[in-house]
Each structure stands twice: as structure tokens, then as C-alpha cells.
C-alpha atoms as a PDB file:
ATOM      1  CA  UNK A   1       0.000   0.000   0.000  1.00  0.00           C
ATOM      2  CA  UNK A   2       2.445   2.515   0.903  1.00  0.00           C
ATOM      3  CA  UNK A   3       4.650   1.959  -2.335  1.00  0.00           C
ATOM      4  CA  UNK A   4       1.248   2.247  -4.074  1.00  0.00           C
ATOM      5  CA  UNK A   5       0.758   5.418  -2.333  1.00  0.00           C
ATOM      6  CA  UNK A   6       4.041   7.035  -3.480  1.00  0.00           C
ATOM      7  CA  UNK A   7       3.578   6.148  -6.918  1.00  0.00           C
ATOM      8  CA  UNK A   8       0.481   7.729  -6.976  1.00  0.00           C
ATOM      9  CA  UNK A   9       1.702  10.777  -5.427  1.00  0.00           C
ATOM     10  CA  UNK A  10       4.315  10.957  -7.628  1.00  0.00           C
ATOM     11  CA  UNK A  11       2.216  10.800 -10.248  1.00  0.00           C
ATOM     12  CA  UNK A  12      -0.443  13.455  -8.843  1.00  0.00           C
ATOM     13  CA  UNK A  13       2.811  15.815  -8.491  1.00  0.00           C
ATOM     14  CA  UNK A  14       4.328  15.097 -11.870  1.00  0.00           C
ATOM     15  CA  UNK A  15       1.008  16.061 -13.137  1.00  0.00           C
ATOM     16  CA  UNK A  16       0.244  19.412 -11.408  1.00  0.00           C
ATOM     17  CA  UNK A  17       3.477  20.538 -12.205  1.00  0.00           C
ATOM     18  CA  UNK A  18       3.170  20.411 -15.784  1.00  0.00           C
ATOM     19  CA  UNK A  19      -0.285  21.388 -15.938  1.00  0.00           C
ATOM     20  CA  UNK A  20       1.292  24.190 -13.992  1.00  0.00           C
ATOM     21  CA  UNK A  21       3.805  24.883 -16.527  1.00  0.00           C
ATOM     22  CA  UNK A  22       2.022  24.902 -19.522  1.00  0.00           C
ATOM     23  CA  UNK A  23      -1.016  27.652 -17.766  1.00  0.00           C
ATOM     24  CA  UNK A  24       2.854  29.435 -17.232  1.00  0.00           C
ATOM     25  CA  UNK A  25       3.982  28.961 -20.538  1.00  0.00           C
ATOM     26  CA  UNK A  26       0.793  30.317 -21.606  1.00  0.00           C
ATOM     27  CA  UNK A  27      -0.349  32.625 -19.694  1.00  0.00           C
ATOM     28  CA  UNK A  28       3.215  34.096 -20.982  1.00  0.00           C
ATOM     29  CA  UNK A  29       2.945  33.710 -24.732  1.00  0.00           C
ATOM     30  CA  UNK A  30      -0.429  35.109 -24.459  1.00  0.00           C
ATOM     31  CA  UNK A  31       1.300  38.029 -22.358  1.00  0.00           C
ATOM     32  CA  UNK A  32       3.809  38.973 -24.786  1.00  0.00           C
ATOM     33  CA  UNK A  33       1.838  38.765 -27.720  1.00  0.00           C
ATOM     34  CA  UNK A  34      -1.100  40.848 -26.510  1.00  0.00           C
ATOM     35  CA  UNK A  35       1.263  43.899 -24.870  1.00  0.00           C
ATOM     36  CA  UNK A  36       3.827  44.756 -27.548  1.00  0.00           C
ATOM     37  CA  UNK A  37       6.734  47.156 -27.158  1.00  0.00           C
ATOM     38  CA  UNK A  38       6.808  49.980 -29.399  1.00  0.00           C
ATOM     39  CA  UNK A  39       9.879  52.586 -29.602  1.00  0.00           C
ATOM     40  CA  UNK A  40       9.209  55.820 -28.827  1.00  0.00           C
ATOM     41  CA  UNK A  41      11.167  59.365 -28.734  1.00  0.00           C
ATOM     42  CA  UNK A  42      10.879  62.829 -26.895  1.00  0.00           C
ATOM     43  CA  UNK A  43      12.870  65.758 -27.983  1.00  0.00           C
ATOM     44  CA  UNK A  44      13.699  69.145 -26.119  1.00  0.00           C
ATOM     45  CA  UNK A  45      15.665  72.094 -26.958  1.00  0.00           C
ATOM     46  CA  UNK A  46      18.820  71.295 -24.343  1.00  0.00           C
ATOM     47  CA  UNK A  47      18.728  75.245 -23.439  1.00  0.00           C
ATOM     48  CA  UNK A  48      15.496  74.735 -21.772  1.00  0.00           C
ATOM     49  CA  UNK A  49      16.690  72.297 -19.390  1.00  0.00           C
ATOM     50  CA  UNK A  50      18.514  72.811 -16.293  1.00  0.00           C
ATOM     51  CA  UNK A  51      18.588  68.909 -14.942  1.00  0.00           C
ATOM     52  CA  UNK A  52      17.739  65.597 -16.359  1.00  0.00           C
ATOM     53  CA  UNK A  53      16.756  63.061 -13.882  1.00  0.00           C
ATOM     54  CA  UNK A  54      15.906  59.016 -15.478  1.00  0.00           C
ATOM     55  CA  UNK A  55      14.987  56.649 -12.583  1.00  0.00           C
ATOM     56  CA  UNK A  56      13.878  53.015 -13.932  1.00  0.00           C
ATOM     57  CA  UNK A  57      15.036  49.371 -13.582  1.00  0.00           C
ATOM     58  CA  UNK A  58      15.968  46.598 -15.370  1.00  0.00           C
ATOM     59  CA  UNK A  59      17.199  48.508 -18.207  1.00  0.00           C
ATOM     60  CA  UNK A  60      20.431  49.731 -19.617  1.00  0.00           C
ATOM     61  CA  UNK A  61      20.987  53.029 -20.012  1.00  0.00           C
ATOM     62  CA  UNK A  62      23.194  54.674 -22.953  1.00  0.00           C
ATOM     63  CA  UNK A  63      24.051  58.472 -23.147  1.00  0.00           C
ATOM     64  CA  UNK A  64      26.144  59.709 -25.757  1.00  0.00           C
ATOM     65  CA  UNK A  65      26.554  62.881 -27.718  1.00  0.00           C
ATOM     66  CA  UNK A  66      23.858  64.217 -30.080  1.00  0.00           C
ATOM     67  CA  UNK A  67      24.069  65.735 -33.423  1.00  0.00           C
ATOM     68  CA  UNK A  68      22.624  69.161 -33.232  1.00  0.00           C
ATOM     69  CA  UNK A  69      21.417  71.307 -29.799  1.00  0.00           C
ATOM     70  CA  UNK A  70      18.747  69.236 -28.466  1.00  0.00           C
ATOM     71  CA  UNK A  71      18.177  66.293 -26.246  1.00  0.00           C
ATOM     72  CA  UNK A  72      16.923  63.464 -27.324  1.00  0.00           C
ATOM     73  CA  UNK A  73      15.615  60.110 -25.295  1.00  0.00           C
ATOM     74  CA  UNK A  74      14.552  56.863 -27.193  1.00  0.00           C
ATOM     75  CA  UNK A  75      13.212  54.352 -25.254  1.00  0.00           C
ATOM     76  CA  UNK A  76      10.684  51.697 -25.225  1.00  0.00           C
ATOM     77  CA  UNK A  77       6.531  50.889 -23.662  1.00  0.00           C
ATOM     78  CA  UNK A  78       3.660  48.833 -24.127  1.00  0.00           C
ATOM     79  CA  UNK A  79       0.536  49.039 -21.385  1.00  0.00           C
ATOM     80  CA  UNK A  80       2.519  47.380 -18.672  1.00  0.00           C
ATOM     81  CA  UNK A  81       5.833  49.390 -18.658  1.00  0.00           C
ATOM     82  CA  UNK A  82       6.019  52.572 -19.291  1.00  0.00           C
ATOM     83  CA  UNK A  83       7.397  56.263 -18.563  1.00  0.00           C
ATOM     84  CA  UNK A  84       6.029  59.329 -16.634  1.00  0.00           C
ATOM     85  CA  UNK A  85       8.287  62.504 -18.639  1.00  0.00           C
ATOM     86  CA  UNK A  86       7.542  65.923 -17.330  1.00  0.00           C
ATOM     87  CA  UNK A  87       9.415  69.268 -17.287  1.00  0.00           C
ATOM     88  CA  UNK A  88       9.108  71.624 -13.815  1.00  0.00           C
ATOM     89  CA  UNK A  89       8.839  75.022 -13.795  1.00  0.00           C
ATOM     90  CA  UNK A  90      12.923  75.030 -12.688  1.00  0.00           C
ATOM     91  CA  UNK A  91      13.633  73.531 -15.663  1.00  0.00           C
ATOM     92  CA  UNK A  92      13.628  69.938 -14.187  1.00  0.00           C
ATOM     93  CA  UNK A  93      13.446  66.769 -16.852  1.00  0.00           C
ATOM     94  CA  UNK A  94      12.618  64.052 -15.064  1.00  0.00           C
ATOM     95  CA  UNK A  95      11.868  60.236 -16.631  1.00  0.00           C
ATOM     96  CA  UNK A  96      10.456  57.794 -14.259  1.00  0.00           C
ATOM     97  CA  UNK A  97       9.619  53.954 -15.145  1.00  0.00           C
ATOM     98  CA  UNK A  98       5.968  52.845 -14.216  1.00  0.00           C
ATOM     99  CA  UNK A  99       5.360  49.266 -13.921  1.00  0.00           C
ATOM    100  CA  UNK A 100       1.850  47.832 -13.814  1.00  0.00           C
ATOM    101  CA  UNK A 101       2.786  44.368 -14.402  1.00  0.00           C
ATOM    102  CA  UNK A 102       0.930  41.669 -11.780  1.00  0.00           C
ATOM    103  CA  UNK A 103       2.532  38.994 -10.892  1.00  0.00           C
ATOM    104  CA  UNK A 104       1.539  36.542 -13.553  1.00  0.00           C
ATOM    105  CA  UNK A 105       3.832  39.089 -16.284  1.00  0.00           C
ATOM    106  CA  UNK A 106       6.399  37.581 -14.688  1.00  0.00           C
ATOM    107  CA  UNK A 107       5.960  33.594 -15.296  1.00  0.00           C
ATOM    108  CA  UNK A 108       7.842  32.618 -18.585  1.00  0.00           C
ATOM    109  CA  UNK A 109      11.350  33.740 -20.242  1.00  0.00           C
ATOM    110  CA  UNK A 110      11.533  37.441 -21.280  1.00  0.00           C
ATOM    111  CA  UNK A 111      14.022  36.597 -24.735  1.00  0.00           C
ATOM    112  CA  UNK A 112      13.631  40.662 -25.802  1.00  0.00           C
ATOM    113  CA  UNK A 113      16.667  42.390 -25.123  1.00  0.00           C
ATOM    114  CA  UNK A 114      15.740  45.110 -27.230  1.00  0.00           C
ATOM    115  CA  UNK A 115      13.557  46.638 -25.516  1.00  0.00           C
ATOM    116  CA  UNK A 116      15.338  47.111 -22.209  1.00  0.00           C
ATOM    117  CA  UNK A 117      17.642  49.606 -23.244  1.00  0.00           C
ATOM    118  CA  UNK A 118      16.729  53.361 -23.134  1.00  0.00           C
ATOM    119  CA  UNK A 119      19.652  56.308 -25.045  1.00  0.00           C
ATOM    120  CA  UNK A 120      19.514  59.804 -24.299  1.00  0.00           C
ATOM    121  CA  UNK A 121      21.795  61.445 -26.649  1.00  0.00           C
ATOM    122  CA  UNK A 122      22.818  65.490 -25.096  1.00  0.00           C
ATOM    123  CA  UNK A 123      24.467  68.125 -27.001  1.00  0.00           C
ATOM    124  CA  UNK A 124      28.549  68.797 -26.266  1.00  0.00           C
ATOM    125  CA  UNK A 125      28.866  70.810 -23.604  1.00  0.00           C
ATOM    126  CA  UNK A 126      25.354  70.571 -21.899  1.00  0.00           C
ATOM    127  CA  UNK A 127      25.499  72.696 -18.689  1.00  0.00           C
ATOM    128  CA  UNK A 128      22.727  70.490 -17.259  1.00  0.00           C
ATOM    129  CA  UNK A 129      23.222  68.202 -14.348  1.00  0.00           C
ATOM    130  CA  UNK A 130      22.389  64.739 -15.288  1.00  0.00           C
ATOM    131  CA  UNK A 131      21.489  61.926 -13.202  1.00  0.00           C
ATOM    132  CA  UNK A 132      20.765  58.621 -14.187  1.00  0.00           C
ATOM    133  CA  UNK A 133      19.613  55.239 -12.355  1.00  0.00           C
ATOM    134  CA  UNK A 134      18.573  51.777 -12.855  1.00  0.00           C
ATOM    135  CA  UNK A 135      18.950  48.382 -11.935  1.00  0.00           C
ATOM    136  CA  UNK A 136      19.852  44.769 -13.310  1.00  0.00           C
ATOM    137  CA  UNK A 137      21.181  46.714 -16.300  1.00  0.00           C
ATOM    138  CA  UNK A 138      24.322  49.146 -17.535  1.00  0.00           C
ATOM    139  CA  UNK A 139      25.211  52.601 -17.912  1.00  0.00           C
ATOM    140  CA  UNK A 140      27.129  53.059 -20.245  1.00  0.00           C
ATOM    141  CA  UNK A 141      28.180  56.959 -21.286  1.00  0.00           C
ATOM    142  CA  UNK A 142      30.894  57.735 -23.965  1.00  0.00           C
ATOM    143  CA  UNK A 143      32.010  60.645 -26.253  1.00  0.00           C
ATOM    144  CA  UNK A 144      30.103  63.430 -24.403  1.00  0.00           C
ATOM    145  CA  UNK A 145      30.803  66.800 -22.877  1.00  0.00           C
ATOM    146  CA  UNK A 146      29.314  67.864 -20.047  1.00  0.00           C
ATOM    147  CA  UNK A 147      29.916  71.153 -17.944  1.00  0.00           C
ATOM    148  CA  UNK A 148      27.495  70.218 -15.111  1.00  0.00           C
ATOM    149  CA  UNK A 149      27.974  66.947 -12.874  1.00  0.00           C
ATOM    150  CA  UNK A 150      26.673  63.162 -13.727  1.00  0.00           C
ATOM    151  CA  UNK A 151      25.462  60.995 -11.177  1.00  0.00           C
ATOM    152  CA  UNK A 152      24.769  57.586 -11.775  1.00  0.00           C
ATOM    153  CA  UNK A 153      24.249  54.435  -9.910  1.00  0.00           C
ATOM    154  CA  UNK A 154      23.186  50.356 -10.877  1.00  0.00           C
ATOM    155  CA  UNK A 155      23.107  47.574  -9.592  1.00  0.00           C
ATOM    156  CA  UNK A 156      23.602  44.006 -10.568  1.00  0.00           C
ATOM    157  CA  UNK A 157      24.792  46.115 -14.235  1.00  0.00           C
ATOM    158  CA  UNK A 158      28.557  47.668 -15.167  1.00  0.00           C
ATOM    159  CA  UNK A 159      29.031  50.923 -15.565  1.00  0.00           C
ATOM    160  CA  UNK A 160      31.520  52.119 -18.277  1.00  0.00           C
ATOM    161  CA  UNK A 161      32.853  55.223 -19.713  1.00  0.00           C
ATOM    162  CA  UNK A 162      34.833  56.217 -22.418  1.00  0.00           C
ATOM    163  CA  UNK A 163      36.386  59.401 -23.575  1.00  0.00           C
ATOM    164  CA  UNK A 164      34.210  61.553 -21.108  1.00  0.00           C
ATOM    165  CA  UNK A 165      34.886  65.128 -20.048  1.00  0.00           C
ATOM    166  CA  UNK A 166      33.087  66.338 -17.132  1.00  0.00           C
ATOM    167  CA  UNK A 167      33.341  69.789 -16.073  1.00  0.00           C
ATOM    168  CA  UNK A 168      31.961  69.442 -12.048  1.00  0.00           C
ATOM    169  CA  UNK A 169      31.608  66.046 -10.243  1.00  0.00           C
ATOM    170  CA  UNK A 170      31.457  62.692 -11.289  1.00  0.00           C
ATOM    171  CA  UNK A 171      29.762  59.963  -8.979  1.00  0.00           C
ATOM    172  CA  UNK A 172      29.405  56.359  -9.809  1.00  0.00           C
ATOM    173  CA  UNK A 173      28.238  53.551  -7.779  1.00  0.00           C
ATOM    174  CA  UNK A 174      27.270  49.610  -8.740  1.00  0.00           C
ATOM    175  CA  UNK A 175      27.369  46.637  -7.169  1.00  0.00           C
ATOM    176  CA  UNK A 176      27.892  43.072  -8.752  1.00  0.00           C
ATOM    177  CA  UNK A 177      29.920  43.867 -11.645  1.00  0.00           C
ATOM    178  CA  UNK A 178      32.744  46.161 -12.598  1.00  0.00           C
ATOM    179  CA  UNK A 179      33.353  49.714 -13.529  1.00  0.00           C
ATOM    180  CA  UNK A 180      35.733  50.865 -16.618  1.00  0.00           C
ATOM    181  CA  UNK A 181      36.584  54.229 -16.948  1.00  0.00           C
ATOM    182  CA  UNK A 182      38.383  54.589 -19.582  1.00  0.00           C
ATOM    183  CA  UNK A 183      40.040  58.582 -21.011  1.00  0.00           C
ATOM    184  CA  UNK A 184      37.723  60.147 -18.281  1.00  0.00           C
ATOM    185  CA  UNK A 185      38.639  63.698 -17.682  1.00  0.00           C
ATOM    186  CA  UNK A 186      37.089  66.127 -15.083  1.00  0.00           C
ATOM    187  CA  UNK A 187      37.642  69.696 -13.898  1.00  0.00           C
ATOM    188  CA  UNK A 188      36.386  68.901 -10.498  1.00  0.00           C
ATOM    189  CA  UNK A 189      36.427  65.496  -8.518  1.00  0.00           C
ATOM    190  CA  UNK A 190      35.492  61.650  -9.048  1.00  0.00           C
ATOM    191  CA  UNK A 191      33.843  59.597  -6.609  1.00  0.00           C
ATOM    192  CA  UNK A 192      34.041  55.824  -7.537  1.00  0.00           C
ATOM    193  CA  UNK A 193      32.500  52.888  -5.410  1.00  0.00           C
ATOM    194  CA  UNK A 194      31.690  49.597  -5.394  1.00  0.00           C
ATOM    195  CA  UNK A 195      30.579  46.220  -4.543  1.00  0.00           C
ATOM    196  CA  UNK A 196      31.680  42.996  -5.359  1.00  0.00           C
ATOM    197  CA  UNK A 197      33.359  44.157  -8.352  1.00  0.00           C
ATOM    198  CA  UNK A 198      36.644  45.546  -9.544  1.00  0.00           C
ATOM    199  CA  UNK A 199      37.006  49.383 -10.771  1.00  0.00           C
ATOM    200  CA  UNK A 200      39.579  49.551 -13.836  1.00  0.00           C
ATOM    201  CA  UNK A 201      40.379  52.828 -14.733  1.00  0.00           C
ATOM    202  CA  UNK A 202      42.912  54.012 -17.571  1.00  0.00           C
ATOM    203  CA  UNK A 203      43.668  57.338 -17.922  1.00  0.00           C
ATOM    204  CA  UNK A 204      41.862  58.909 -16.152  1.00  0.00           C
ATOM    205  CA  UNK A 205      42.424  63.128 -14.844  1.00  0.00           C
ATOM    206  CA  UNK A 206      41.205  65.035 -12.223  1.00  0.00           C
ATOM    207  CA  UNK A 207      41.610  68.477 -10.935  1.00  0.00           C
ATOM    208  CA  UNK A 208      40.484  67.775  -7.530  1.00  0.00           C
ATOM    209  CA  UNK A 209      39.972  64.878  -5.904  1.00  0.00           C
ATOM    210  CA  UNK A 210      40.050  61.303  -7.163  1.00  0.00           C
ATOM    211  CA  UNK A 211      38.143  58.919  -4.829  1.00  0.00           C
ATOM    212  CA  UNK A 212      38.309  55.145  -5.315  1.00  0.00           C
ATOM    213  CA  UNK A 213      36.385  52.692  -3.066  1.00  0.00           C
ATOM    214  CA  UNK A 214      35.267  48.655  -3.411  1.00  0.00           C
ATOM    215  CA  UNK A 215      34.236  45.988  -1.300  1.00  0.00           C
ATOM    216  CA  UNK A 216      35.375  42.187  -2.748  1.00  0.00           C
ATOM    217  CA  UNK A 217      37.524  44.067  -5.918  1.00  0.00           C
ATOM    218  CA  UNK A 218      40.764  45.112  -7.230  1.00  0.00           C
ATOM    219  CA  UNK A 219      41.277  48.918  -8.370  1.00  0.00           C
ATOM    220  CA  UNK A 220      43.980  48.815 -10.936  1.00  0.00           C
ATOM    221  CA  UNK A 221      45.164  51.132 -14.125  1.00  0.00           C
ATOM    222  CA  UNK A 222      46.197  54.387 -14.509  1.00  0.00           C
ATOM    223  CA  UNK A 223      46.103  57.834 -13.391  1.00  0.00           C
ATOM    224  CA  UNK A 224      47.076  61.105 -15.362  1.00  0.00           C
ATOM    225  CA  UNK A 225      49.490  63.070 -13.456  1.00  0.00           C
ATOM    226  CA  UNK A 226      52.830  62.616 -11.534  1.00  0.00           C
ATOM    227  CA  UNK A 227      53.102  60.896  -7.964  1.00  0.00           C
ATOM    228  CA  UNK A 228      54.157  64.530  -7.093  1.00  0.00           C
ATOM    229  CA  UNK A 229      50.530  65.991  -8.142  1.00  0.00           C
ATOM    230  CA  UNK A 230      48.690  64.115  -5.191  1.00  0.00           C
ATOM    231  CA  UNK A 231      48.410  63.737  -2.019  1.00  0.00           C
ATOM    232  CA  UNK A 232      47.623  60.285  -1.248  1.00  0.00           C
ATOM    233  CA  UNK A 233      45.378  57.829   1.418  1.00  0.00           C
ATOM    234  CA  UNK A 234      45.582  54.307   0.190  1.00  0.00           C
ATOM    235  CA  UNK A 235      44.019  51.436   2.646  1.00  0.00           C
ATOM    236  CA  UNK A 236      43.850  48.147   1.613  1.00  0.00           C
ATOM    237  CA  UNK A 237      42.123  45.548   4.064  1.00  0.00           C
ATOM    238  CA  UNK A 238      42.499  42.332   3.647  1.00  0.00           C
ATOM    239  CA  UNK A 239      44.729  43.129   0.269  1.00  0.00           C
ATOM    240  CA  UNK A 240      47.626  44.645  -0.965  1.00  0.00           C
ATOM    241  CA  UNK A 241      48.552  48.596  -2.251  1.00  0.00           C
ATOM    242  CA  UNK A 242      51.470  49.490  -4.415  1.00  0.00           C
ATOM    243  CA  UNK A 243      50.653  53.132  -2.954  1.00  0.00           C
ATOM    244  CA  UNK A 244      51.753  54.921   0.526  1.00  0.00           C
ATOM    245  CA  UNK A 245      49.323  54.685   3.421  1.00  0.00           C
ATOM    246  CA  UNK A 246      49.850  58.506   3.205  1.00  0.00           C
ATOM    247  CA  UNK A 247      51.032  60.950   1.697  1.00  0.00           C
ATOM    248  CA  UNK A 248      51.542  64.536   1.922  1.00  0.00           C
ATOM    249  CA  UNK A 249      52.260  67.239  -0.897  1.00  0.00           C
ATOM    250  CA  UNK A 250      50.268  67.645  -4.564  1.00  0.00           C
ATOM    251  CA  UNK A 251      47.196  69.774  -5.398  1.00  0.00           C
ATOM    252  CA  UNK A 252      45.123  67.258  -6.290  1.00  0.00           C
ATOM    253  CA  UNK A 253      43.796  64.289  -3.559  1.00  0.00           C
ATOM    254  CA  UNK A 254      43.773  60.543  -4.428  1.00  0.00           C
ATOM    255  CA  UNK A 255      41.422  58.714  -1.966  1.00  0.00           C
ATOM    256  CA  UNK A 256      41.731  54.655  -2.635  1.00  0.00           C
ATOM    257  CA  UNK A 257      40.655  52.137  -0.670  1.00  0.00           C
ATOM    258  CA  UNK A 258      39.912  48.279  -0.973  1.00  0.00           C
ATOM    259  CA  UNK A 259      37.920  45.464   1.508  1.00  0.00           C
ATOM    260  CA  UNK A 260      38.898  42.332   0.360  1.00  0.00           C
ATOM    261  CA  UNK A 261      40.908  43.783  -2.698  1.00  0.00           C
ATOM    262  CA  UNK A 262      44.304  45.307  -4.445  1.00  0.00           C
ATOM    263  CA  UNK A 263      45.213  48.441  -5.239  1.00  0.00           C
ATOM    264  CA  UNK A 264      47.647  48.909  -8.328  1.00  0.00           C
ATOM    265  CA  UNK A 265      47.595  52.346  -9.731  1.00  0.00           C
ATOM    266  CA  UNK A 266      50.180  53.716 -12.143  1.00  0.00           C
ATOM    267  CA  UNK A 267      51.124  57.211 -12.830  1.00  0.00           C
ATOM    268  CA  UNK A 268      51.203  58.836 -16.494  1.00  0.00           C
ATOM    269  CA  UNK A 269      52.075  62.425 -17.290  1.00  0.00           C
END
């Protein structure tokens, strides 16, 4: 009897779980083919913004230089996902991701990567502030200008830059994955962290302060400058630091520090 009852139970188990699998599978297909994505655009004169704020999630963000004096944002919705853009009266632009999925959009394998990716391409030189943030997906921001600050911050997602002149600050923060800065040049100061992930940067100049920080990762490449243009605080716990402990001397700061890490940082006039 009780071998009998196993078998049975087996059975009864076997069953439900592919009965719920298909209603899954379904339910999914249905999903996807009933709610579309469709790309979409919004265009402003860049003069009549002061900020641009993007929040959203699960989505990688691009921002790269535009061909004439406007911004432009391309992105993607359909009637579950979709974005809230507004202007303020101070010149605010803010995009914010609204998700009225239930819990059944979730059930089944999302195979569209094309649609989770939003650009915003800013004229050279934009003296807006620009802040951008998301989640389980990149930022990635190359060839642009900027004379006000960036602030961006992921998780789960890299964040990468290449040939990138800021005028104020730069902050960057991710978690679970790495950070490549790559011919990054700012008037003011960088502020780098990170989790479980290494920072690389090459070539990268600052006229203030450059601030390095990661929890479970390496910081390695190079900085523009001589040793004699900083003033140095290097701490790694748990790791090991080609760089003094401190350092007096320099006009310019270099803040690094590593839990669970190495430092190795070069210097190149």
C-alpha cells in the first residue's frame, strides 16, 4: 500500500506541475503577444533644461553625444511598462519607469533584449546636471561633454565610460559587476565605489579629488598626473597597495581604498 501510495503521489505531483507549466507557458505567450513594445522618442531644446533626472530598472541606459542642440531620449513601452516625462517650472526633466505588471507578467522567459535599453543622446557641452539610475542593467556613457555633474548608480549592471569630459563632479556607484573608466577627464572630482566588483580605470584626470572605493575588488590602471601631483590615502584591508598609506604634498587628492581587494595604480604624465 504505501509503495502504491508514493507512486500515486508521484504521479499526482508530476502532473500538477506540468499542468502548472504549460497555464505558465501560456499565460506568458499570451502576455507577450497581446502587450507589444513599441519605440518611442521625446525631444527638447537642451537650453530649456537645467537637470535631467531618469529613474527606472531593469534597463540599460546609454548616453552619448547628439548631433545638433537638443536632447533626445529613445526608449521603449507597451501598457505594462512605461514612462512618466515631465518638465518643472525650474527647468527639471525628469523620466520615471511605471510598472503595472501583476505577478503573472512575470511567469515565462523574457528573450527581448531590445527593448530594455533606453539612449539619451545630449548636445557637447550641456550645462545640465544629469542623473541617471537603474537596476539589473548598464550605464554606459561615452564621447560626451558635459559642464554640469553626472550621477549615476546600478546595480547588478557595469558601468563604463569612455572618452568623457566632465566639467563638475562625477559619482558612480554599482554593485555586482565592474566599472571601466576609460580617457575620463574632469575639472572637479570623481567619486568611484563599489561592490563585489573591480574598478579599472585608464587614464583617467582630475583636478580635484580622485576617490576610489570597493568591497570584494581590485582597483587597478592608470592615473594622469605625476606621484608629485597628489596627495595620497591608500588602505587596503584584507589586500595589498602598491601606494603609501599617506602621503603629503600635490594639489590634487587621491582617496583609494579596498575590503577584500588590491590596489595597483600607475602614474602617467
Amino acid at each position: 500500500m504505501k509503495k502504491t501510495f508514493k507512486r500515486t503521489s508521484g504521479v499526482i505531483v508530476a502532473l500538477g506541475l506540468a499542468i502548472f507549466i504549460s497555464a505558465c507557458t501560456t499565460d506568458s505567450d499570451s502576455q507577450n503577444t497581446s502587450t507589444p513594445y513599441e519605440e518611442k522618442s521625446y525631444t527638447v531644446d537642451a537650453e530649456k533644461v537645467s537637470n535631467l533626472s531618469l529613474t527606472t530598472r531593469g534597463r540599460t541606459i546609454e548616453l552619448v553625444e547628439s548631433t545638433d542642440h537638443q536632447i533626445h531620449i529613445n526608449y521603449f513601452e507597451n501598457d505594462k511598462e512605461s514612462y512618466d516625462i515631465n518638465i518643472s517650472d525650474n527647468k527639471e526633466l525628469t523620466m520615471e519607469a511605471v510598472n503595472n505588471k501583476n505577478w503573472k507578467d512575470y511567469i515565462g522567459l523574457d528573450t527581448e533584449k531590445e527593448h530594455r535599453n533606453v539612449k539619451i543622446a545630449v548636445p557637447s557641452g550641456i550645462a545640465s546636471g544629469i542623473t541617471m539610475k537603474t537596476s539589473k542593467g548598464d550605464i554606459v556613457i561615452s564621447e560626451v561633454d558635459i559642464a554640469g555633474s553626472i550621477d549615476v548608480a546600478t546595480s547588478d549592471g557595469k558601468i563604463e565610460m569612455t572618452n568623457v569630459a566632465v566639467d563638475k563632479i562625477l559619482k558612480l556607484e554599482t554593485k555586482n559587476d565592474d566599472m571601466i573608466l576609460s580617457e575620463v577627464n574632469t575639472k572637479g572630482s570623481v567619486d568611484a565605489s563599489i561592490s563585489n566588483g573591480n574598478i579599472q580605470v585608464e587614464n583617467v584626470a582630475v583636478d580635484d579629488t580622485l576617490k576610489l572605493k570597493s568591497k570584494n575588488g581590485d582597483i587597478t590602471g592608470t592615473v594622469q598626473g605625476s606621484y608629485d601631483d597628489f596627495s595620497i590615502s591608500s588602505n587596503a584591508s584584507k589586500g595589498k597597495s602598491n601606494l603609501p598609506e599617506s602621503k603629503g604634498g600635490g594639489t590634487k587628492t587621491l582617496d583609494v581604498s579596498t575590503n577584500n581587494g588590491d590596489i595597483n595604480l600607475e602614474f602617467v604624465d
